[in-house]
C-alpha atoms as a PDB file:
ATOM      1  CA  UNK A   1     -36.000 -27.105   4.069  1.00  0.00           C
ATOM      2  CA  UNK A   2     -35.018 -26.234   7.494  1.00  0.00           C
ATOM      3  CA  UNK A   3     -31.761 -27.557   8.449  1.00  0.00           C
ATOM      4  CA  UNK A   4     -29.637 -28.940  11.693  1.00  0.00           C
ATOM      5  CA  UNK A   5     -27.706 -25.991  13.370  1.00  0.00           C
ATOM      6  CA  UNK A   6     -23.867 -25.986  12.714  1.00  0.00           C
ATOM      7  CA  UNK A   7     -21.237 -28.514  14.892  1.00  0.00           C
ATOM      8  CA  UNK A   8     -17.801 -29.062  14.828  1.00  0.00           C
ATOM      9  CA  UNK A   9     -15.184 -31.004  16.236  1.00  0.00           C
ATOM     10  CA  UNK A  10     -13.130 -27.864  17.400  1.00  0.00           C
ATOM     11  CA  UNK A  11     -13.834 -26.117  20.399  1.00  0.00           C
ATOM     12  CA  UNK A  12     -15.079 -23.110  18.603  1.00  0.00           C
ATOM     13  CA  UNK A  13     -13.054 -19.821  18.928  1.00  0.00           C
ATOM     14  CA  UNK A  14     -14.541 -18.133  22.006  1.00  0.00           C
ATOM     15  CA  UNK A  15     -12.975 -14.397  22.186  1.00  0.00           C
ATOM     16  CA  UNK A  16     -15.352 -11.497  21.966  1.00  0.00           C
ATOM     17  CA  UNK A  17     -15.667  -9.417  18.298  1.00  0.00           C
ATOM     18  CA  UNK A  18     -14.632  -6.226  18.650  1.00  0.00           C
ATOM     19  CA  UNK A  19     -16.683  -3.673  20.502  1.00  0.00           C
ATOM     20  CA  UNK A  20     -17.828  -1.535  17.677  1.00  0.00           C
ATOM     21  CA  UNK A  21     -19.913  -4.396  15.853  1.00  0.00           C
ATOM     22  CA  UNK A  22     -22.001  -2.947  12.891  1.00  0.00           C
ATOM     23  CA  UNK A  23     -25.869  -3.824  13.636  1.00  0.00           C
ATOM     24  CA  UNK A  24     -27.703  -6.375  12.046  1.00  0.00           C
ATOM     25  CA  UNK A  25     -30.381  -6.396   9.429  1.00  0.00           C
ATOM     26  CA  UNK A  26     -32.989  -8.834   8.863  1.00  0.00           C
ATOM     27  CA  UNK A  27     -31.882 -12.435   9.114  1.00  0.00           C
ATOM     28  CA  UNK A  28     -30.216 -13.890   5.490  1.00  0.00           C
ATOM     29  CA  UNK A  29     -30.869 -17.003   3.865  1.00  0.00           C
ATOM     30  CA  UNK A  30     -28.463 -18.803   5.546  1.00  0.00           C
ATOM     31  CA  UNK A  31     -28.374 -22.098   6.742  1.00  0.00           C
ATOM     32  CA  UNK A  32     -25.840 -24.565   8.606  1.00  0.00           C
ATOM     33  CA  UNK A  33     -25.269 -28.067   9.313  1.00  0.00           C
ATOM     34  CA  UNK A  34     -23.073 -30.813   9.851  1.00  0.00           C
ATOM     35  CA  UNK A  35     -19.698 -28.060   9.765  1.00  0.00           C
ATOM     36  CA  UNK A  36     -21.010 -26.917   6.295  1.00  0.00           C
ATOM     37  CA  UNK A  37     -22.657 -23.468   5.630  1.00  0.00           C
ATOM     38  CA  UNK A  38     -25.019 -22.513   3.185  1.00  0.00           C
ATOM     39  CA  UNK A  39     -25.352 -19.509   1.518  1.00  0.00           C
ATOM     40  CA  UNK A  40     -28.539 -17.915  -0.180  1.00  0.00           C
ATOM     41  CA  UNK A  41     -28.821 -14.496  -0.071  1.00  0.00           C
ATOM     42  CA  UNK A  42     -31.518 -13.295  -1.187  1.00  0.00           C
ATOM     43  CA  UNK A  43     -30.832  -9.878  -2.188  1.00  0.00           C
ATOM     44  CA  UNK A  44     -32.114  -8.208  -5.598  1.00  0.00           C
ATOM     45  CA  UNK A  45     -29.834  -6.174  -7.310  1.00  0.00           C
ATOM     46  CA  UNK A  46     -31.573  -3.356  -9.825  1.00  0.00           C
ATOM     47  CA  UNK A  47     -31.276  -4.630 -13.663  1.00  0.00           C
ATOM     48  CA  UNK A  48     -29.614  -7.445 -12.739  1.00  0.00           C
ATOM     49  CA  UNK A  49     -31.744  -9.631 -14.733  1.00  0.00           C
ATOM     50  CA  UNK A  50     -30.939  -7.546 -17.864  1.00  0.00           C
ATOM     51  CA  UNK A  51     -27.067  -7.477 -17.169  1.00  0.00           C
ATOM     52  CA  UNK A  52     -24.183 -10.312 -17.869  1.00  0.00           C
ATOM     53  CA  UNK A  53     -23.839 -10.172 -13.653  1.00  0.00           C
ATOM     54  CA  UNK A  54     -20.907 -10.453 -11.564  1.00  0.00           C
ATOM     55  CA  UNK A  55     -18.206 -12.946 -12.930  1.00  0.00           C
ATOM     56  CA  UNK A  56     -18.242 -16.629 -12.435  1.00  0.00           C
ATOM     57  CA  UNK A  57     -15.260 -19.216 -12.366  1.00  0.00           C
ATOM     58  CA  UNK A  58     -15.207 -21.324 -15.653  1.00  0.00           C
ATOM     59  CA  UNK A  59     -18.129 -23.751 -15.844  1.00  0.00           C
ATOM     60  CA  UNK A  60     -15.858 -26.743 -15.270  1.00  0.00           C
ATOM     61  CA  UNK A  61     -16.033 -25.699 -11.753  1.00  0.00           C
ATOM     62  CA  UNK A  62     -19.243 -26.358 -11.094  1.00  0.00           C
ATOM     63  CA  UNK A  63     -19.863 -28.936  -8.124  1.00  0.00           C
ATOM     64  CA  UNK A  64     -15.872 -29.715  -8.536  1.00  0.00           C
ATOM     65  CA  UNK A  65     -14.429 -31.511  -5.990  1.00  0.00           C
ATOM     66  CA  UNK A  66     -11.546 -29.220  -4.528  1.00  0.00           C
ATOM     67  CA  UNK A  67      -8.640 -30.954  -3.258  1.00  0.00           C
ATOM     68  CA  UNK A  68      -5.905 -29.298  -0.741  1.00  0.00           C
ATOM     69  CA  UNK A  69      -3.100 -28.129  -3.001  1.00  0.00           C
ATOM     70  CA  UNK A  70       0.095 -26.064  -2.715  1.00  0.00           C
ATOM     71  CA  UNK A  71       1.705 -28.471  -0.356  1.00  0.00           C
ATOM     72  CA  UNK A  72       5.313 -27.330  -1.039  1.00  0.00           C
ATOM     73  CA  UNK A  73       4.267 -23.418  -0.056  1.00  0.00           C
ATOM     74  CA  UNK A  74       2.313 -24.751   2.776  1.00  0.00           C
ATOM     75  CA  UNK A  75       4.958 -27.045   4.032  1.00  0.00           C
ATOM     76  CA  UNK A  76       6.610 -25.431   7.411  1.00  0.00           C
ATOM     77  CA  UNK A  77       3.623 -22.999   8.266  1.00  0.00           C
ATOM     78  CA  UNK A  78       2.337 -23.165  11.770  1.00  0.00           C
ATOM     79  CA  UNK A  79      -0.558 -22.113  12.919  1.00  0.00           C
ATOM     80  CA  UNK A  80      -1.355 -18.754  14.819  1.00  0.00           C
ATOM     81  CA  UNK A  81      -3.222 -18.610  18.373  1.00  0.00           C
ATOM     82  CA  UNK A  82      -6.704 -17.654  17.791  1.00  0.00           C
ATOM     83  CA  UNK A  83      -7.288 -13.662  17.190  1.00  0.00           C
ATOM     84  CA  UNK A  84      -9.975 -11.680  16.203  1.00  0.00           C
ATOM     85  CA  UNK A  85      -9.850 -10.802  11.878  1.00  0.00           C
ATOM     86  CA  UNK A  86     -10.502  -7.071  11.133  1.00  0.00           C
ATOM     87  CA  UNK A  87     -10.067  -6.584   7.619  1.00  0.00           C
ATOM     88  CA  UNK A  88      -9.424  -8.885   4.765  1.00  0.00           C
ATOM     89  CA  UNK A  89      -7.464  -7.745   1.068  1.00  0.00           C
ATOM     90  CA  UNK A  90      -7.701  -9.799  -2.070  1.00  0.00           C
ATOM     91  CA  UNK A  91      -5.599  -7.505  -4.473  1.00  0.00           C
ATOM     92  CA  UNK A  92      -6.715  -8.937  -7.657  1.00  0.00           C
ATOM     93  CA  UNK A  93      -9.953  -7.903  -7.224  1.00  0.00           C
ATOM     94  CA  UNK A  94      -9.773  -4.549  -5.348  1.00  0.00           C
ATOM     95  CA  UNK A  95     -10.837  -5.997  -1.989  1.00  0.00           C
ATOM     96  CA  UNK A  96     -10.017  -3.673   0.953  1.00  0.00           C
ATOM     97  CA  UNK A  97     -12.961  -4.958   3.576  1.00  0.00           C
ATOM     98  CA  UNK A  98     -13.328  -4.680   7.380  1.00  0.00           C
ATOM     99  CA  UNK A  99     -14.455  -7.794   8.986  1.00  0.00           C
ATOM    100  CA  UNK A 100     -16.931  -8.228  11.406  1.00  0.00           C
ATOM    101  CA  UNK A 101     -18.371 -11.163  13.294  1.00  0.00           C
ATOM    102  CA  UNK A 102     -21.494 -13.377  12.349  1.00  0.00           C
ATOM    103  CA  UNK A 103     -22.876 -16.057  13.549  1.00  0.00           C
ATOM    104  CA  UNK A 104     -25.963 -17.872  14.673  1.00  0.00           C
ATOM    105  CA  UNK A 105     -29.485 -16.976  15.579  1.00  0.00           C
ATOM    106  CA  UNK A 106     -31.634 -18.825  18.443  1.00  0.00           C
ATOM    107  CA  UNK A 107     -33.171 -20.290  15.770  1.00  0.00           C
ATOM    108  CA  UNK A 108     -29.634 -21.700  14.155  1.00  0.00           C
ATOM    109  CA  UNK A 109     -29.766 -19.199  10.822  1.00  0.00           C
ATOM    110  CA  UNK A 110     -26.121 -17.897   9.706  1.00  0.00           C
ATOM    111  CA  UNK A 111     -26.061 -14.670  10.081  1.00  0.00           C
ATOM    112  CA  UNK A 112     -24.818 -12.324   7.588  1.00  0.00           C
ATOM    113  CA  UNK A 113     -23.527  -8.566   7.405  1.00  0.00           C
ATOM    114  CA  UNK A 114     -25.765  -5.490   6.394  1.00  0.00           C
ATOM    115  CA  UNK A 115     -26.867  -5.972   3.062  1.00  0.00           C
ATOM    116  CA  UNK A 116     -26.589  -1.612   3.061  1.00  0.00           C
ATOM    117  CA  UNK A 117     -23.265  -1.960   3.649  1.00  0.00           C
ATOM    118  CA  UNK A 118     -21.782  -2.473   0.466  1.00  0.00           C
ATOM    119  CA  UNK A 119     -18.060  -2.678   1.589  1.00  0.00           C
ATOM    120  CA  UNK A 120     -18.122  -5.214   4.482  1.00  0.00           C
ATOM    121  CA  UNK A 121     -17.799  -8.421   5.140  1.00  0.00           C
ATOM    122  CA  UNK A 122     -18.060 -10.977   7.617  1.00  0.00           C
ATOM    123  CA  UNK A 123     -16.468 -13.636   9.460  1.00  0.00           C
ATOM    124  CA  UNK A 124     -17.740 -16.915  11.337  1.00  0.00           C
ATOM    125  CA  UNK A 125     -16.887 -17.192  14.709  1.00  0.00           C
ATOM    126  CA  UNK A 126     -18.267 -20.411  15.275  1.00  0.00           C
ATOM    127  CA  UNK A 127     -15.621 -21.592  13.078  1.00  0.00           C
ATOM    128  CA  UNK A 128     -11.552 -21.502  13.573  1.00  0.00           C
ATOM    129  CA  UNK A 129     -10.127 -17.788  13.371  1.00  0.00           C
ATOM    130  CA  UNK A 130      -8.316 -17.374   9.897  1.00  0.00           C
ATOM    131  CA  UNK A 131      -4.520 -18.625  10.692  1.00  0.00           C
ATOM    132  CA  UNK A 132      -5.439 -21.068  13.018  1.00  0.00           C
ATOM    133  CA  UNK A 133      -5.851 -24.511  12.502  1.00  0.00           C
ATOM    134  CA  UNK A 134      -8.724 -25.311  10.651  1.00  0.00           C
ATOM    135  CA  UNK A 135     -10.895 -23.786   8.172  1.00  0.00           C
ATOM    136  CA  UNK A 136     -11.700 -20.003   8.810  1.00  0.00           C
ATOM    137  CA  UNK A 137     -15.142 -18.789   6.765  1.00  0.00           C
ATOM    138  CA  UNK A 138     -15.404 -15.353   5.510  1.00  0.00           C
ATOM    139  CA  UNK A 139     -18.689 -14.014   3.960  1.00  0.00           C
ATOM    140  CA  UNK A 140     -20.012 -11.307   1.910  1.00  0.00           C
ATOM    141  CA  UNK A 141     -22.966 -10.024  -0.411  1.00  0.00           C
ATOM    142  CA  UNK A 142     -22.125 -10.211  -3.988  1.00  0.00           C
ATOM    143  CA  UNK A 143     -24.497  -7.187  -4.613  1.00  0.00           C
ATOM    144  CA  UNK A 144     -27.096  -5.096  -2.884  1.00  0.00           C
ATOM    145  CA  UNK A 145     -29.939  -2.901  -4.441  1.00  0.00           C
ATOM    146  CA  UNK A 146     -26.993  -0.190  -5.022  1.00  0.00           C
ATOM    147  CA  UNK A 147     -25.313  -1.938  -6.807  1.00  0.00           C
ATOM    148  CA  UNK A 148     -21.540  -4.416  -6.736  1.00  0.00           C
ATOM    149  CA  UNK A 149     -21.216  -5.202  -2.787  1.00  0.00           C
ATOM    150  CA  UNK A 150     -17.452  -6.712  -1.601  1.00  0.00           C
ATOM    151  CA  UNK A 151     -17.431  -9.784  -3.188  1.00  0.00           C
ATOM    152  CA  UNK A 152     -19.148  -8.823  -6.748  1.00  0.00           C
ATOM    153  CA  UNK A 153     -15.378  -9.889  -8.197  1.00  0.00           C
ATOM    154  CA  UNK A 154     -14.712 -13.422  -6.253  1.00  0.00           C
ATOM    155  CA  UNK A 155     -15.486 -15.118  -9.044  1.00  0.00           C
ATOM    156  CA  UNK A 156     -13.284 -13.785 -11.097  1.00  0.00           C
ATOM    157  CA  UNK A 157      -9.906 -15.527  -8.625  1.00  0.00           C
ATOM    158  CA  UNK A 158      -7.106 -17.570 -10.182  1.00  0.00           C
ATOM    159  CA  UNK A 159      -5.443 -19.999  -8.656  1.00  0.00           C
ATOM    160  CA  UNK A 160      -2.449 -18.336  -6.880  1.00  0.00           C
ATOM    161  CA  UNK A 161      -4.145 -15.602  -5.974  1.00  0.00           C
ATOM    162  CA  UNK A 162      -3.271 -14.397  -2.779  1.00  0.00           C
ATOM    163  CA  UNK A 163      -5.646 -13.042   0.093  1.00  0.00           C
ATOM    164  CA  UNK A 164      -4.883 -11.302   3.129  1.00  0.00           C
ATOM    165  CA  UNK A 165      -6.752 -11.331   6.648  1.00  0.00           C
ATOM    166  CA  UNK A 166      -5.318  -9.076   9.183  1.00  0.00           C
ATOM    167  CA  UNK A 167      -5.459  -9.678  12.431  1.00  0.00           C
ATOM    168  CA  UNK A 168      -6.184  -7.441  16.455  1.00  0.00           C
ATOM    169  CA  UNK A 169      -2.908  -8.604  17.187  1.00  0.00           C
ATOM    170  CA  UNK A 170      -1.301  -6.988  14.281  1.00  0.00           C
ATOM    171  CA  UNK A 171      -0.538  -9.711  12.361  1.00  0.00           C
ATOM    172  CA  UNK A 172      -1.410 -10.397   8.966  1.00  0.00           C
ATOM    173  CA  UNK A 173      -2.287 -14.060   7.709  1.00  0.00           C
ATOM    174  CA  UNK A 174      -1.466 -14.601   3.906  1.00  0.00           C
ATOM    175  CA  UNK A 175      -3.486 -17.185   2.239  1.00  0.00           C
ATOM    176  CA  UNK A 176      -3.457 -18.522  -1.247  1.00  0.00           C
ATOM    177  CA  UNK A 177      -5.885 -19.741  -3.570  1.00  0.00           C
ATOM    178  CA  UNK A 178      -5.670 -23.311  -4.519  1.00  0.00           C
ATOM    179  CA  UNK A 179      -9.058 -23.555  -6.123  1.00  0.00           C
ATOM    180  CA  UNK A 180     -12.622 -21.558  -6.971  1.00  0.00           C
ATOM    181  CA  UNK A 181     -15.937 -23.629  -7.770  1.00  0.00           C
ATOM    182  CA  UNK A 182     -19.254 -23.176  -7.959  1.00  0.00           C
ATOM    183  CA  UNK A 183     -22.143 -24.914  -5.786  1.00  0.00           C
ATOM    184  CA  UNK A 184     -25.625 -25.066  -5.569  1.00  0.00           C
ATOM    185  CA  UNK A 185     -26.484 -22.866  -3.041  1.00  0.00           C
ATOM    186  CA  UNK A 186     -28.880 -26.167  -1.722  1.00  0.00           C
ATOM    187  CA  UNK A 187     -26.607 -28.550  -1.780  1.00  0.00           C
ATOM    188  CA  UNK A 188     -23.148 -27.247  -0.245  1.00  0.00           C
ATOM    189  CA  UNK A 189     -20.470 -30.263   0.135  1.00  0.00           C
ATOM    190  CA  UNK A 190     -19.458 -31.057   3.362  1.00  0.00           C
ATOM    191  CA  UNK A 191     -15.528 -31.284   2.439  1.00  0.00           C
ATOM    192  CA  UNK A 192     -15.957 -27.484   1.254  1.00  0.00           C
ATOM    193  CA  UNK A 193     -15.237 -27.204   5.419  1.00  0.00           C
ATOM    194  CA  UNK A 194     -13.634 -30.377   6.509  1.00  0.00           C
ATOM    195  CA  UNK A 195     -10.314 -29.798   8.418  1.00  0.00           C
ATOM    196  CA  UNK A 196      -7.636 -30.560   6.354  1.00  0.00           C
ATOM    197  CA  UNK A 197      -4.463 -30.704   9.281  1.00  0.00           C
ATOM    198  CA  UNK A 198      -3.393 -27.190   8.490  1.00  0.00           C
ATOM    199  CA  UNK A 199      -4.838 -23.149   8.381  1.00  0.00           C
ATOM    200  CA  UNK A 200      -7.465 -23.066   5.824  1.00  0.00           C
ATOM    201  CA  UNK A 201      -9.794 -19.931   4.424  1.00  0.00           C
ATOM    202  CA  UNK A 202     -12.823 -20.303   2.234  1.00  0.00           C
ATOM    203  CA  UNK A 203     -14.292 -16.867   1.152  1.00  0.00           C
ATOM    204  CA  UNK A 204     -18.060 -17.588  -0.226  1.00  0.00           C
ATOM    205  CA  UNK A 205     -20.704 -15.135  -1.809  1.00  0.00           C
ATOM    206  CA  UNK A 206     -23.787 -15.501  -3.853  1.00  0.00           C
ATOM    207  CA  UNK A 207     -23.389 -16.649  -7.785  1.00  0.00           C
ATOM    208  CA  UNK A 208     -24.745 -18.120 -10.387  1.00  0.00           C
ATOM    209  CA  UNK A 209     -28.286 -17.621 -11.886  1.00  0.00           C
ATOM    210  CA  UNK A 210     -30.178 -14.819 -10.448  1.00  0.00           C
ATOM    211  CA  UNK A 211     -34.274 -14.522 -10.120  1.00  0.00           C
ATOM    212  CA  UNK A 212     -36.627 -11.712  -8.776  1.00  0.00           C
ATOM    213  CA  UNK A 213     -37.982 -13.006  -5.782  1.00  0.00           C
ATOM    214  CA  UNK A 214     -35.569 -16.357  -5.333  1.00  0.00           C
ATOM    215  CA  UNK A 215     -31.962 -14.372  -5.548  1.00  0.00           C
ATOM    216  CA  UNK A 216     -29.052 -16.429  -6.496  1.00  0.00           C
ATOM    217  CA  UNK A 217     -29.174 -19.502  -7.105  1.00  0.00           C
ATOM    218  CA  UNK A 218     -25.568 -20.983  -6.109  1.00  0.00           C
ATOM    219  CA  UNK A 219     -21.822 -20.378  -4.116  1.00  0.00           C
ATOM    220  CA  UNK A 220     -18.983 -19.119  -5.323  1.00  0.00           C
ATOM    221  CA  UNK A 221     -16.544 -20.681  -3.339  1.00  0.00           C
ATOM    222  CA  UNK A 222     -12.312 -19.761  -2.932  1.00  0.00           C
ATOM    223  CA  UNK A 223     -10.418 -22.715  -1.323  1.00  0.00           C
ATOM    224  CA  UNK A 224      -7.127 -21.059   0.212  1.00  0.00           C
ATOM    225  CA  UNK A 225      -4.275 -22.191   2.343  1.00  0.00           C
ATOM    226  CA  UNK A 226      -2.340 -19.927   4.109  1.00  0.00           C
ATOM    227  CA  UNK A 227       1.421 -19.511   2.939  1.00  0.00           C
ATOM    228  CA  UNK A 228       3.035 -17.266   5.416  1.00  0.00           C
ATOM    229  CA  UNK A 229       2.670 -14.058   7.726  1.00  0.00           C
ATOM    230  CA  UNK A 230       3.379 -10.626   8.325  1.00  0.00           C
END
């Protein structure tokens, strides 16, 4: 089902992405609406159907509401002025990533990085830039016909985990994970991107199920709160 194009109450961030942008490929199954994103890549990864596939947060997660935690190691952070992301880390999994910017079609469609590009990810301009106030949205493939893309590991995060999204102007905004759940890639929450008062991150990639033809059939989805700078 088609759906509404993304809004916000934010003026969205408004700076240019850097000059060298990597090109597009054909437009993902993405969707937007109401400040929620939805995610369906369609990708097919070889033998996936005959493999265990990338890891998944405990099934207790599924659909779970996520609720802003961590408010001690949150307390006295202020928000950065807006600034273009380059590159994100996430240790625990091996994540070393440049970041480059997606967003919207003319017809409203999300759109995503390369699927060739195995090692990239991307981030959502339309939203707040990661260490500003509000929630910044970071995407990437979970797989591509080569094989484990950038996010193949996300589901394997623990709470606490910590990940990184450097910044053009040097800085480097530290975020940590307060939660990981599972969604249907249909049905997205709308809290998943409601502002919660204070710098947010939610990194999202394909999960769940997987079908010739259909793809994936939910989210993965890290909740984070940034913690500090450097």
């Amino acid at each position: 089902m088609r759906l509404p194009q993304y809004t916000a109450d934010y003026d969205p961030y408004d700076a240019e992405p850097p000059e060298e942008r990597v090109g597009w490929g054909g437009k993902a199954a993405f969707a937007t609406m109401a400040g929620t994103v939805i995610l369906g890549v369609t990708i097919m990864l070889a033998g996936t159907e005959g493999q265990a596939g990338p890891p998944q947060p405990p099934g207790e997660r599924r659909q779970a509401h996520a609720t802003p935690g961590g408010e001690e190691s949150a307390a006295g952070i202020q928000p950065l002025p807006p600034a273009v992301p380059t590159w994100v880390s996430i240790p625990t999994i091996d994540v070393e990533a440049p970041l480059t910017g997606v967003g919207l079609d003319p017809d409203g469609w999300l759109e995503a990085p390369p699927e060739d590009i195995q090692n990239l990810a991307g981030w959502l301009q339309d939203a707040p830039a990661p260490g500003t106030r509000g929630t910044a949205v970071v995407v990437g493939h979970v797989d591509n016909a080569a094989g484990p893309a950038v996010f193949y590991g996300l589901g394997a995060l623990a709470v606490g985990d910590t990940v990184e999204v450097i910044r053009e102007d040097g800085i480097a905004a530290r975020f940590s994970v307060y939660d990981i759940a599972v969604f249907d890639k249909e049905s997205l929450p709308e809290y998943v991107y409601e502002d919660t008062g204070r710098p947010e991150l939610r990194v999202i990639t394909c999960g769940g199920s997987f079908e010739q033809g259909s793809g994936y059939s939910d989210n993965v989805v890290v909740f984070a709160h940034m913690t500090g700078r450097a």
